[in-house]
PDB file of N, CA and C in Angstrom:
ATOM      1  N   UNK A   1       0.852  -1.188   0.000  1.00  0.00           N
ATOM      2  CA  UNK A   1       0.000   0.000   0.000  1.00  0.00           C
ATOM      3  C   UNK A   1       0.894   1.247   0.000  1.00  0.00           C
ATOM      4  N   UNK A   2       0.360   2.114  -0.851  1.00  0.00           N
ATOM      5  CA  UNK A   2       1.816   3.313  -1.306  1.00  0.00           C
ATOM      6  C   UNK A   2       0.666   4.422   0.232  1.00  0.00           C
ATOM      7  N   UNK A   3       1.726   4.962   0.810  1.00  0.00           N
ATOM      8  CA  UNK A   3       2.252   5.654   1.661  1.00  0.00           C
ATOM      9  C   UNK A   3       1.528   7.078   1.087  1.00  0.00           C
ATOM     10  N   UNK A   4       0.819   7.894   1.862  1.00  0.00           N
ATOM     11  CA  UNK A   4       0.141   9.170   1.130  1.00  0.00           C
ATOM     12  C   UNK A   4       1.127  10.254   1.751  1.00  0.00           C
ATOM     13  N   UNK A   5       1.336  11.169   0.614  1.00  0.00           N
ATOM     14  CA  UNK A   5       2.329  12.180   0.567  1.00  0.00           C
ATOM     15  C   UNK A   5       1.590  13.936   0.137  1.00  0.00           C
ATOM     16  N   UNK A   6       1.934  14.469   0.822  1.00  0.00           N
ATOM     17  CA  UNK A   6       1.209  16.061   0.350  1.00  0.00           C
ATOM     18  C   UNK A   6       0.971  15.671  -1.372  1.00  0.00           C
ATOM     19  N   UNK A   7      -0.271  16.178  -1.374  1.00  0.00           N
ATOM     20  CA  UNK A   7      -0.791  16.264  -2.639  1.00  0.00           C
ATOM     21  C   UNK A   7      -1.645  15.496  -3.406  1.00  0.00           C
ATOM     22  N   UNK A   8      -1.651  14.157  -2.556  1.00  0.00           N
ATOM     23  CA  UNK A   8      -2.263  13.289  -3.300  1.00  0.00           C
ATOM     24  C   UNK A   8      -3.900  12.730  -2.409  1.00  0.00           C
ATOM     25  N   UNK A   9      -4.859  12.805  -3.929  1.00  0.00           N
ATOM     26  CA  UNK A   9      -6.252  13.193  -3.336  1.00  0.00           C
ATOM     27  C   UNK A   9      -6.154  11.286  -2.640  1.00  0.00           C
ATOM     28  N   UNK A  10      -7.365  11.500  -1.500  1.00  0.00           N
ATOM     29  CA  UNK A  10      -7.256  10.229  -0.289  1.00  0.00           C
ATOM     30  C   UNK A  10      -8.798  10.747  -0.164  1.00  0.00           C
ATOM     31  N   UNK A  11      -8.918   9.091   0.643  1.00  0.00           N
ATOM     32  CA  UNK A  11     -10.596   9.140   1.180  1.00  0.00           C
ATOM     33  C   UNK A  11     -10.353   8.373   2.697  1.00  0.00           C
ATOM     34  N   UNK A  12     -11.319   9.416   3.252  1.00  0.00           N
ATOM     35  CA  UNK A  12     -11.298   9.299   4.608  1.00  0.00           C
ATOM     36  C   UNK A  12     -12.084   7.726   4.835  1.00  0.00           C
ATOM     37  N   UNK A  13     -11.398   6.967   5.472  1.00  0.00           N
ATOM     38  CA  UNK A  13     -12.217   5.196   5.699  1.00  0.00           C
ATOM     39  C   UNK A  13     -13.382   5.740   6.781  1.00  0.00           C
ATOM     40  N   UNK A  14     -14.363   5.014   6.773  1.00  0.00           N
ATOM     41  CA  UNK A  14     -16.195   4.725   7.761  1.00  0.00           C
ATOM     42  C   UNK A  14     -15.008   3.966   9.023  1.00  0.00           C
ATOM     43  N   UNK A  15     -15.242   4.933  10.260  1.00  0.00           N
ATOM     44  CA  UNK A  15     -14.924   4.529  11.558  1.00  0.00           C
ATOM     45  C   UNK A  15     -15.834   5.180  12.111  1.00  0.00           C
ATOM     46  N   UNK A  16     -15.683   4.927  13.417  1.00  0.00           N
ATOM     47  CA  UNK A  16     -16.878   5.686  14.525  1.00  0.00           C
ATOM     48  C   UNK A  16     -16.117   7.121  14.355  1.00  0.00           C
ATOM     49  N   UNK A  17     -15.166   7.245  14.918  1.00  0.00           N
ATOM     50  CA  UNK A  17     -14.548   8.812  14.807  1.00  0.00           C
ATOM     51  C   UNK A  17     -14.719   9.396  13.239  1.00  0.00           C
ATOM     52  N   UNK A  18     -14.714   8.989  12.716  1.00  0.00           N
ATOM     53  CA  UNK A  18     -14.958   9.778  10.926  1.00  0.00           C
ATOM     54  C   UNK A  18     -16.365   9.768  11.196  1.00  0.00           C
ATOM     55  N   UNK A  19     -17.102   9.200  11.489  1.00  0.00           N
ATOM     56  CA  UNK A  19     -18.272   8.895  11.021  1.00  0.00           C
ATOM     57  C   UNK A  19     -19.028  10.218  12.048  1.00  0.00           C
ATOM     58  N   UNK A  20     -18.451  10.099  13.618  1.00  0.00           N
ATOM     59  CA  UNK A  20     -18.427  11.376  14.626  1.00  0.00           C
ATOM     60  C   UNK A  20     -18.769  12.584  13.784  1.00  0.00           C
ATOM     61  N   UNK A  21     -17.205  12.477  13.219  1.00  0.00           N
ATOM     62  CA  UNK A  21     -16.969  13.858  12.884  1.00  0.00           C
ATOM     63  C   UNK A  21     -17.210  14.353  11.738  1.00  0.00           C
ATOM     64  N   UNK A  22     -17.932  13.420  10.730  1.00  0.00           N
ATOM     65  CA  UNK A  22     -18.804  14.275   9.498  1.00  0.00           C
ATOM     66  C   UNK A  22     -17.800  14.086   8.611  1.00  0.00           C
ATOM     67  N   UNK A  23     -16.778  13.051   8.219  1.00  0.00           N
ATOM     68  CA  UNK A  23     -15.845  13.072   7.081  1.00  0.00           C
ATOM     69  C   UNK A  23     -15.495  11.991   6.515  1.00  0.00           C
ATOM     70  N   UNK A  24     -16.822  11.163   7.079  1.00  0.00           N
ATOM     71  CA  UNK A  24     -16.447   9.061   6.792  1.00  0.00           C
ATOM     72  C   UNK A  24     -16.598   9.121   5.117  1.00  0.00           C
ATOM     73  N   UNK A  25     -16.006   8.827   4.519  1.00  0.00           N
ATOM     74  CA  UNK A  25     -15.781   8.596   2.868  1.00  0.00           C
ATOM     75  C   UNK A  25     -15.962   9.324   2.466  1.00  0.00           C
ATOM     76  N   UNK A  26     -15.097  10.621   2.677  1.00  0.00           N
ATOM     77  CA  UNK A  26     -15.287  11.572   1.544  1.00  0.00           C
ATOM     78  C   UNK A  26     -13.946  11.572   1.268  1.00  0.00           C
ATOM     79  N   UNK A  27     -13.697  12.441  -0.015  1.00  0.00           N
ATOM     80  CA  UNK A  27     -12.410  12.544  -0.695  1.00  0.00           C
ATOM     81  C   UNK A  27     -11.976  13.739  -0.422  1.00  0.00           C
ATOM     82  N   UNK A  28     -10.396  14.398  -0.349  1.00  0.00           N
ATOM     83  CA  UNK A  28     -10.065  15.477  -0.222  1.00  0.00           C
ATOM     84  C   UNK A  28      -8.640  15.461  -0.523  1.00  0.00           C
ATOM     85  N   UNK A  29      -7.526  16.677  -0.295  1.00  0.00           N
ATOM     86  CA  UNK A  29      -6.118  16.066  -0.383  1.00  0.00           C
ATOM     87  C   UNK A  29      -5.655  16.847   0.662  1.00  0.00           C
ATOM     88  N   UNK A  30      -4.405  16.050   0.537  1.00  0.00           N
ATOM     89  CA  UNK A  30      -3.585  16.054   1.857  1.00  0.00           C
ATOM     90  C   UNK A  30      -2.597  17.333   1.500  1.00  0.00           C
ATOM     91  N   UNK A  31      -2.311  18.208   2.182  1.00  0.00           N
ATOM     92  CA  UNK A  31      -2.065  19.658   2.356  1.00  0.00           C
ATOM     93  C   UNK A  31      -0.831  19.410   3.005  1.00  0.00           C
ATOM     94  N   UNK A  32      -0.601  18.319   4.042  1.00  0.00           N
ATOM     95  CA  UNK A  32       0.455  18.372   4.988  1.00  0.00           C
ATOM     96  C   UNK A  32       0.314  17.512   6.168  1.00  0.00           C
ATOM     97  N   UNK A  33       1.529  17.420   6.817  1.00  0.00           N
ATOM     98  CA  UNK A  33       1.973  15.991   7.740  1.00  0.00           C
ATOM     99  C   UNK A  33       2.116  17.114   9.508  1.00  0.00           C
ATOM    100  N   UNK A  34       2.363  16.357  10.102  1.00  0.00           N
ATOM    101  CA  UNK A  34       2.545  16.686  11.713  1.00  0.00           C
ATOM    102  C   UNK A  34       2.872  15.917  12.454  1.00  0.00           C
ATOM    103  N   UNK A  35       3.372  16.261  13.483  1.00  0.00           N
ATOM    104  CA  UNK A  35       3.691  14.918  14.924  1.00  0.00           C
ATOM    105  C   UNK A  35       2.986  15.897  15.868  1.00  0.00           C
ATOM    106  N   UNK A  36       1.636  15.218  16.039  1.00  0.00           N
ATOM    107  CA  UNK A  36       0.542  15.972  16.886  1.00  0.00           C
ATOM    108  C   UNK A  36       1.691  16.224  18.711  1.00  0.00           C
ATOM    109  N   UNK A  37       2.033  15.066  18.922  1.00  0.00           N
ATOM    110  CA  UNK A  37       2.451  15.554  20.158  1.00  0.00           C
ATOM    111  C   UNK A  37       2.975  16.236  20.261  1.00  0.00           C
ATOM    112  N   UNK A  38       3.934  16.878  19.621  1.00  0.00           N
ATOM    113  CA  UNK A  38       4.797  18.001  18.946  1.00  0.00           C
ATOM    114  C   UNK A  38       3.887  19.384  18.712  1.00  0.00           C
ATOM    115  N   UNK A  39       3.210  19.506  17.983  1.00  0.00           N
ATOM    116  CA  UNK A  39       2.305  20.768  17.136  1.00  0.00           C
ATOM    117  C   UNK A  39       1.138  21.033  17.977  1.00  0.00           C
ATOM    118  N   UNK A  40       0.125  20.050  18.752  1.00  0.00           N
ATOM    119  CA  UNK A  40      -0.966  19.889  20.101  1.00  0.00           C
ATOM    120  C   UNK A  40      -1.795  20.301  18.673  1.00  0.00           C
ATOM    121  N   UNK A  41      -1.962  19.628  17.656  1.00  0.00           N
ATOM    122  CA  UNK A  41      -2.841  19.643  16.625  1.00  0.00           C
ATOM    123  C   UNK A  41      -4.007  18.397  17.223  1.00  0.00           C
ATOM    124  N   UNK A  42      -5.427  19.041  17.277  1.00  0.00           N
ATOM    125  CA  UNK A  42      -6.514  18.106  17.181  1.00  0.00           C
ATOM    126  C   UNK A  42      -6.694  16.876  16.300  1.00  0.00           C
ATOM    127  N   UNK A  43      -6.322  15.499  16.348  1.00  0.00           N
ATOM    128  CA  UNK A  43      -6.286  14.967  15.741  1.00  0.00           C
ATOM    129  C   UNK A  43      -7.652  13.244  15.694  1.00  0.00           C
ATOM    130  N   UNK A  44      -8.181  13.704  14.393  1.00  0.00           N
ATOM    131  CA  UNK A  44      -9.738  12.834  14.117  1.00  0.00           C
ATOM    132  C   UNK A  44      -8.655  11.316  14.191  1.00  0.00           C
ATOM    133  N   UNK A  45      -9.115  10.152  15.217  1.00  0.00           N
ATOM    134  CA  UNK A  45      -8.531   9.005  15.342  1.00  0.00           C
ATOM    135  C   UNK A  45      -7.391   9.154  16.227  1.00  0.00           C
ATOM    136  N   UNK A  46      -6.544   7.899  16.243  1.00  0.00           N
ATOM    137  CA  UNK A  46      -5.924   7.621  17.413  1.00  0.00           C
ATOM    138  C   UNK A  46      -4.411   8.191  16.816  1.00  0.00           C
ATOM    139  N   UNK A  47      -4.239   9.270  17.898  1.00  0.00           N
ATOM    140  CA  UNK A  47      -2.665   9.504  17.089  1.00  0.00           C
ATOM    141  C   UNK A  47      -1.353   8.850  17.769  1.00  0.00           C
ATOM    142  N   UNK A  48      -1.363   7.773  18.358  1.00  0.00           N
ATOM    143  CA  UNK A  48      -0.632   6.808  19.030  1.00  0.00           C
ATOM    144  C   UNK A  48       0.452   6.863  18.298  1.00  0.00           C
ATOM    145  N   UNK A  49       0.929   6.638  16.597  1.00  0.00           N
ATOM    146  CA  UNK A  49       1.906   6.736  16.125  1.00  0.00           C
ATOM    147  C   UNK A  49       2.768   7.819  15.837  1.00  0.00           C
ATOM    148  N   UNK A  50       2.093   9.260  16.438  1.00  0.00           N
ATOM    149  CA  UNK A  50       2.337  10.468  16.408  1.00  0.00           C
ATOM    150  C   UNK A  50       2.520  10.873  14.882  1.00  0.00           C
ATOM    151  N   UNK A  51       1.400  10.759  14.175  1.00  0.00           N
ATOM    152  CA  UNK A  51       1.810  11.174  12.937  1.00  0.00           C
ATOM    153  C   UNK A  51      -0.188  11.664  12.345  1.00  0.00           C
ATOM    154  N   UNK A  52       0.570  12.755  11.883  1.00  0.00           N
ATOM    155  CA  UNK A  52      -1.250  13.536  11.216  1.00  0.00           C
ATOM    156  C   UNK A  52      -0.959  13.774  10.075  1.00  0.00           C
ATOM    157  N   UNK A  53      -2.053  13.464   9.415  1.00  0.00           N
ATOM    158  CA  UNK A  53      -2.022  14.292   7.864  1.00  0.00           C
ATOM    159  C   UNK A  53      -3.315  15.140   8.027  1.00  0.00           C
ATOM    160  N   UNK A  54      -2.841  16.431   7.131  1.00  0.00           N
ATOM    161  CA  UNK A  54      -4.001  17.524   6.981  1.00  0.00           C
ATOM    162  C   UNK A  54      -4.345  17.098   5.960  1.00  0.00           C
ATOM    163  N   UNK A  55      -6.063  16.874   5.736  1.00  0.00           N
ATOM    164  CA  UNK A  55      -6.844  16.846   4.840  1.00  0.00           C
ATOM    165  C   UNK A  55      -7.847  18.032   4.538  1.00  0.00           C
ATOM    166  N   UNK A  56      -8.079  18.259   3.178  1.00  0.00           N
ATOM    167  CA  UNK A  56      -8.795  19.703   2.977  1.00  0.00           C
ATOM    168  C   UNK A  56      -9.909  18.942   1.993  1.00  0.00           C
ATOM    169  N   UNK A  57     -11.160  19.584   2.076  1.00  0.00           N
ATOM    170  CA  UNK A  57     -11.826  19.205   1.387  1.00  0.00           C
ATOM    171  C   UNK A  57     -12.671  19.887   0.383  1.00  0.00           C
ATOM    172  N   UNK A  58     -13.117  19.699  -0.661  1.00  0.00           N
ATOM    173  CA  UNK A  58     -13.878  20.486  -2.085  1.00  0.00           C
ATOM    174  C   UNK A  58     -14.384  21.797  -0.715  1.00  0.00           C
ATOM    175  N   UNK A  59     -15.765  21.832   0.110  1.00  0.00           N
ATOM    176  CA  UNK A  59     -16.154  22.820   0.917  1.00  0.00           C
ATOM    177  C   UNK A  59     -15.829  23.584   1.145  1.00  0.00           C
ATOM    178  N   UNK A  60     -14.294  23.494   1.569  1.00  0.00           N
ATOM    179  CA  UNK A  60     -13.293  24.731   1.907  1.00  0.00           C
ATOM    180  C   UNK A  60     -12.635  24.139   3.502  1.00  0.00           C
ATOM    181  N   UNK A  61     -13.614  23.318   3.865  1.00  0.00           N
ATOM    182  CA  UNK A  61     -13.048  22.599   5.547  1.00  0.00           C
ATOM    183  C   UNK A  61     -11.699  22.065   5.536  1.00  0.00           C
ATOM    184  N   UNK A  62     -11.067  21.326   6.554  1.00  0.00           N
ATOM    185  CA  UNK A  62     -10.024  20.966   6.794  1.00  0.00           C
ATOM    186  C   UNK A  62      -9.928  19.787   7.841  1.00  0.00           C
ATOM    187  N   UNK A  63      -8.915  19.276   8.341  1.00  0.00           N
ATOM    188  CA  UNK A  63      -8.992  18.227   9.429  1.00  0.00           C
ATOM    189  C   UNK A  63      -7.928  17.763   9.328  1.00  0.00           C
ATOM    190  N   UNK A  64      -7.525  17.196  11.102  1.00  0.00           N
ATOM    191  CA  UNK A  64      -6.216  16.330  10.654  1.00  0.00           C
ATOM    192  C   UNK A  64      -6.733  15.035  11.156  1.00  0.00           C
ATOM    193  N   UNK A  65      -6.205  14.184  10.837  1.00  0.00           N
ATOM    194  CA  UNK A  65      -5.917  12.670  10.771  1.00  0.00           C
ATOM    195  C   UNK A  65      -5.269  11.547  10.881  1.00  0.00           C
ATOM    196  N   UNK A  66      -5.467  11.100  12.115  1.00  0.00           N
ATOM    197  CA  UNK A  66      -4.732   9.652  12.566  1.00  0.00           C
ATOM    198  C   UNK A  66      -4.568   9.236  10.633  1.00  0.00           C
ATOM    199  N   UNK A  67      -3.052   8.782  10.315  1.00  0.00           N
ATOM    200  CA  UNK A  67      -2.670   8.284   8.798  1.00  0.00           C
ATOM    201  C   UNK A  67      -3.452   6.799   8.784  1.00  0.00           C
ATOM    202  N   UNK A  68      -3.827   6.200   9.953  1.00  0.00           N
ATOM    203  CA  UNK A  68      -4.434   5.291   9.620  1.00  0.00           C
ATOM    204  C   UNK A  68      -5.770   5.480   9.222  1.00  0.00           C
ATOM    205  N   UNK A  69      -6.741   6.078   9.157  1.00  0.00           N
ATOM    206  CA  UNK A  69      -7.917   6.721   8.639  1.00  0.00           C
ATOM    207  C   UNK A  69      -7.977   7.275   7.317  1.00  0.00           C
ATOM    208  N   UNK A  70      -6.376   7.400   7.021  1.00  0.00           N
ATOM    209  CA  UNK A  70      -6.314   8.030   5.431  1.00  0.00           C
ATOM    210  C   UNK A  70      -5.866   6.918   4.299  1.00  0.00           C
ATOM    211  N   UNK A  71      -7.138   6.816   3.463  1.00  0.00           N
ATOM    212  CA  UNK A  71      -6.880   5.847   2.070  1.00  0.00           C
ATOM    213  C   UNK A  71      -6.149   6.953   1.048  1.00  0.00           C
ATOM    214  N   UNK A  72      -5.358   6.686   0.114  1.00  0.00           N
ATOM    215  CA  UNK A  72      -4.519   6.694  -0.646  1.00  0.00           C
ATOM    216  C   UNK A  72      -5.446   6.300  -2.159  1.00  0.00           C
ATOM    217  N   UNK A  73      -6.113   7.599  -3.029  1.00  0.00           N
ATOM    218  CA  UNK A  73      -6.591   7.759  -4.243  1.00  0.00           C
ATOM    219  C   UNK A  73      -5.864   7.272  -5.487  1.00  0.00           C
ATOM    220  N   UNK A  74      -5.419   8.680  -5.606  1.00  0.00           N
ATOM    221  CA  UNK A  74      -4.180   8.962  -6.559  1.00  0.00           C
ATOM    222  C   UNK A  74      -3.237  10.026  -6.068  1.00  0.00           C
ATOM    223  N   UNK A  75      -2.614  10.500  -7.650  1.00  0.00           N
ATOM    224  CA  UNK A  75      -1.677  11.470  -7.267  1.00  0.00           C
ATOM    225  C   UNK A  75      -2.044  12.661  -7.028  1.00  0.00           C
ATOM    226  N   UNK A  76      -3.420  12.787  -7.531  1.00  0.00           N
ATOM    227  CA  UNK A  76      -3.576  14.359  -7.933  1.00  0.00           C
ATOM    228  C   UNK A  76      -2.752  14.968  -9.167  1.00  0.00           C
ATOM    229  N   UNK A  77      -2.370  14.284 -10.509  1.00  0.00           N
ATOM    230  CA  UNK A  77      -1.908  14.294 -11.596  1.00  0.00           C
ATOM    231  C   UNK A  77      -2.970  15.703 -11.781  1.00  0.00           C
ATOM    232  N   UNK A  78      -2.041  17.110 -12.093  1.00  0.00           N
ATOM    233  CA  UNK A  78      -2.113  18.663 -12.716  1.00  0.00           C
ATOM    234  C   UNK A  78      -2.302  19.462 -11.813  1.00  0.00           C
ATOM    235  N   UNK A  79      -2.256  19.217 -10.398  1.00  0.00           N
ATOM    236  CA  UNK A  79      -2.358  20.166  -9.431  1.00  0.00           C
ATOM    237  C   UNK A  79      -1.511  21.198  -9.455  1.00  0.00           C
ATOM    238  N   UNK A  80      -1.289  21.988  -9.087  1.00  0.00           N
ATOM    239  CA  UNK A  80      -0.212  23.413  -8.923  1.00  0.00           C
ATOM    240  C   UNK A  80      -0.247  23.932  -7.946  1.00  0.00           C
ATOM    241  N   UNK A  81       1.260  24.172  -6.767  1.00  0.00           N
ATOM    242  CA  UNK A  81       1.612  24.870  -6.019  1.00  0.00           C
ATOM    243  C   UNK A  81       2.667  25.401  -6.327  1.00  0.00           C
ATOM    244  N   UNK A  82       2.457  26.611  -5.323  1.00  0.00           N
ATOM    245  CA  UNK A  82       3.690  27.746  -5.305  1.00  0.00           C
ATOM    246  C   UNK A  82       4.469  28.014  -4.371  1.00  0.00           C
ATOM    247  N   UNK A  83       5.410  27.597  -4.198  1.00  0.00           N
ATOM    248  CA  UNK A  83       6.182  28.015  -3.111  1.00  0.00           C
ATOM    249  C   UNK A  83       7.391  29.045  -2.983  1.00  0.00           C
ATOM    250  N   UNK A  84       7.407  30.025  -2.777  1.00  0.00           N
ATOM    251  CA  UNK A  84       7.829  31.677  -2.953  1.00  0.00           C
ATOM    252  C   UNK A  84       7.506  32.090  -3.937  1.00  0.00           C
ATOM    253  N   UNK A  85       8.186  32.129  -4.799  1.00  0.00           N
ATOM    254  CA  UNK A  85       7.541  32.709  -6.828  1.00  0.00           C
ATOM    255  C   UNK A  85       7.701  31.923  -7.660  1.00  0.00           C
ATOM    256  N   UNK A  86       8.147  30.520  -7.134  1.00  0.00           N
ATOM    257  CA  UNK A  86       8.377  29.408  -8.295  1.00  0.00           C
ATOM    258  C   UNK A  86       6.718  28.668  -7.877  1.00  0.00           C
ATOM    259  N   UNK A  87       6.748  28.114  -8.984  1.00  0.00           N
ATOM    260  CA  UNK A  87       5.152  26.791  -9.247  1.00  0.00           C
ATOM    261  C   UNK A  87       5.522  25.852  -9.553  1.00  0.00           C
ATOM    262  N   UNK A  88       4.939  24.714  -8.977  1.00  0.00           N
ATOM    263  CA  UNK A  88       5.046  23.563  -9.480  1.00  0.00           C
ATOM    264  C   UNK A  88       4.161  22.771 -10.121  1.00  0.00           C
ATOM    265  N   UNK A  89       3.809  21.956 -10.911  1.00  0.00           N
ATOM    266  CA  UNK A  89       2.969  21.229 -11.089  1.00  0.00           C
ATOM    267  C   UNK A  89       2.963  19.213 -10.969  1.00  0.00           C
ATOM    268  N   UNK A  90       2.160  18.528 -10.292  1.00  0.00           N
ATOM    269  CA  UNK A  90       2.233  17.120 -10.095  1.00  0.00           C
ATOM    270  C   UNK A  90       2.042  16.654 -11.616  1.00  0.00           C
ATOM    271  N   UNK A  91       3.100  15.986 -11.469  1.00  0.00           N
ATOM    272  CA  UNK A  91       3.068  14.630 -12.655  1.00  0.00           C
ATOM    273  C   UNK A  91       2.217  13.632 -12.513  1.00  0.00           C
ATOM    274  N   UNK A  92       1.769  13.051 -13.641  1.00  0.00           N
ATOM    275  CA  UNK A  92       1.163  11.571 -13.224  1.00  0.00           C
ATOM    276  C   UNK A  92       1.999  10.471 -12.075  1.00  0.00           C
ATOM    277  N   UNK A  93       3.369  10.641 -12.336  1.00  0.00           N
ATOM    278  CA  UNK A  93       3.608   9.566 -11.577  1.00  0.00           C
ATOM    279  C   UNK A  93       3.967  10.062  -9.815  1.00  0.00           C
ATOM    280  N   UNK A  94       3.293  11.482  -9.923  1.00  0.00           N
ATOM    281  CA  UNK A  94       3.481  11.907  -8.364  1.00  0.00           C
ATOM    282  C   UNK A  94       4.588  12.981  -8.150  1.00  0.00           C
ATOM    283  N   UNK A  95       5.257  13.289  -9.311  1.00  0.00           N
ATOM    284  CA  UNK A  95       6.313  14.119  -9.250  1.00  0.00           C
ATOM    285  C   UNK A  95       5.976  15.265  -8.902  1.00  0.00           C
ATOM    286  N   UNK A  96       6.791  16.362  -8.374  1.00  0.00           N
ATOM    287  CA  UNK A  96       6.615  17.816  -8.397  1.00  0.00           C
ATOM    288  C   UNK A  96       7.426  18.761  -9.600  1.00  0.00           C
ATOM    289  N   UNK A  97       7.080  19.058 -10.366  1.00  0.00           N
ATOM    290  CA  UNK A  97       8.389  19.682 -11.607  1.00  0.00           C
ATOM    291  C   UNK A  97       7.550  21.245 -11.717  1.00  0.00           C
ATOM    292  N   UNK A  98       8.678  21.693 -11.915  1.00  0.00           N
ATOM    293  CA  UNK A  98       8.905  23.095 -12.044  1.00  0.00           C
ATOM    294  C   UNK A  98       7.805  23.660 -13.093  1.00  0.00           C
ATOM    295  N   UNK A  99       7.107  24.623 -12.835  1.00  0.00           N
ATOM    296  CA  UNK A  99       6.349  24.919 -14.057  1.00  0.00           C
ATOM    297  C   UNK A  99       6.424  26.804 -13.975  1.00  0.00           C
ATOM    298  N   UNK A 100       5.767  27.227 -15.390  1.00  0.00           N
ATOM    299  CA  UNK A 100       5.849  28.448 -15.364  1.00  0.00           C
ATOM    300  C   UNK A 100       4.540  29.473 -14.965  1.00  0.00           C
ATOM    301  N   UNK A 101       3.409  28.363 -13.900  1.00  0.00           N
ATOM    302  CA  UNK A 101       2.904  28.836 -13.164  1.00  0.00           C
ATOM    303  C   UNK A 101       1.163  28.675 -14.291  1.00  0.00           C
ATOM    304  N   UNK A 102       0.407  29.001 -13.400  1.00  0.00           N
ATOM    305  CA  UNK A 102      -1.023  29.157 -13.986  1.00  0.00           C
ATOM    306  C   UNK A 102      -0.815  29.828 -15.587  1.00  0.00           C
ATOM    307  N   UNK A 103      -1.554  29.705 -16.272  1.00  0.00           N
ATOM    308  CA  UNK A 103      -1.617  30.650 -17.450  1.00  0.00           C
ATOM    309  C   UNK A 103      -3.431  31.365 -17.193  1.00  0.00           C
TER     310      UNK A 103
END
């Protein structure tokens, strides 16, 4: 099972805590990682392994997440981020490569 990495769209698995908190199978992508004990980030599921992923969803909401609660989609193949004045865009195979930004 491939390992989910910023960027790539995931679906939240049906547990009692997803299901709690209003986010059992929906899809969204992952924005970013944490070590909750570290950051005192609220985290949906058991963060025993000290590890969160931020999930964002179509709505505009957000959440973090015990990684065991997070299924693994795809890559998110054409997404675009920017980080200072450079852009990047995801490859099919998950890459980040340099691009010359939105047109």
């Amino acid at each position: 099972m491939r390992r989910v990495e910023v960027g790539d769209k995931v679906r939240i698995l049906t547990t009692p805590e997803t299901v709690a908190a209003g986010y059992a199978d929906q899809t969204g992508i992952c924005y970013g990682f944490t070590t909750p004990f570290v950051s005192g980030v609220d985290v949906i599921g058991s963060a025993v392994e000290d590890d969160a992923l931020s999930i964002h969803f179509d709505d505009g909401s957000s959440a973090w997440f015990a990684r065991s609660l997070v299924a693994f989609v795809d890559v998110g193949s054409g997404q675009m981020m920017r980080i200072g004045k450079k852009w990047f865009v995801r490859t099919p195979d998950g890459d980040w490569i340099e691009s010359p930004g939105p047109n």
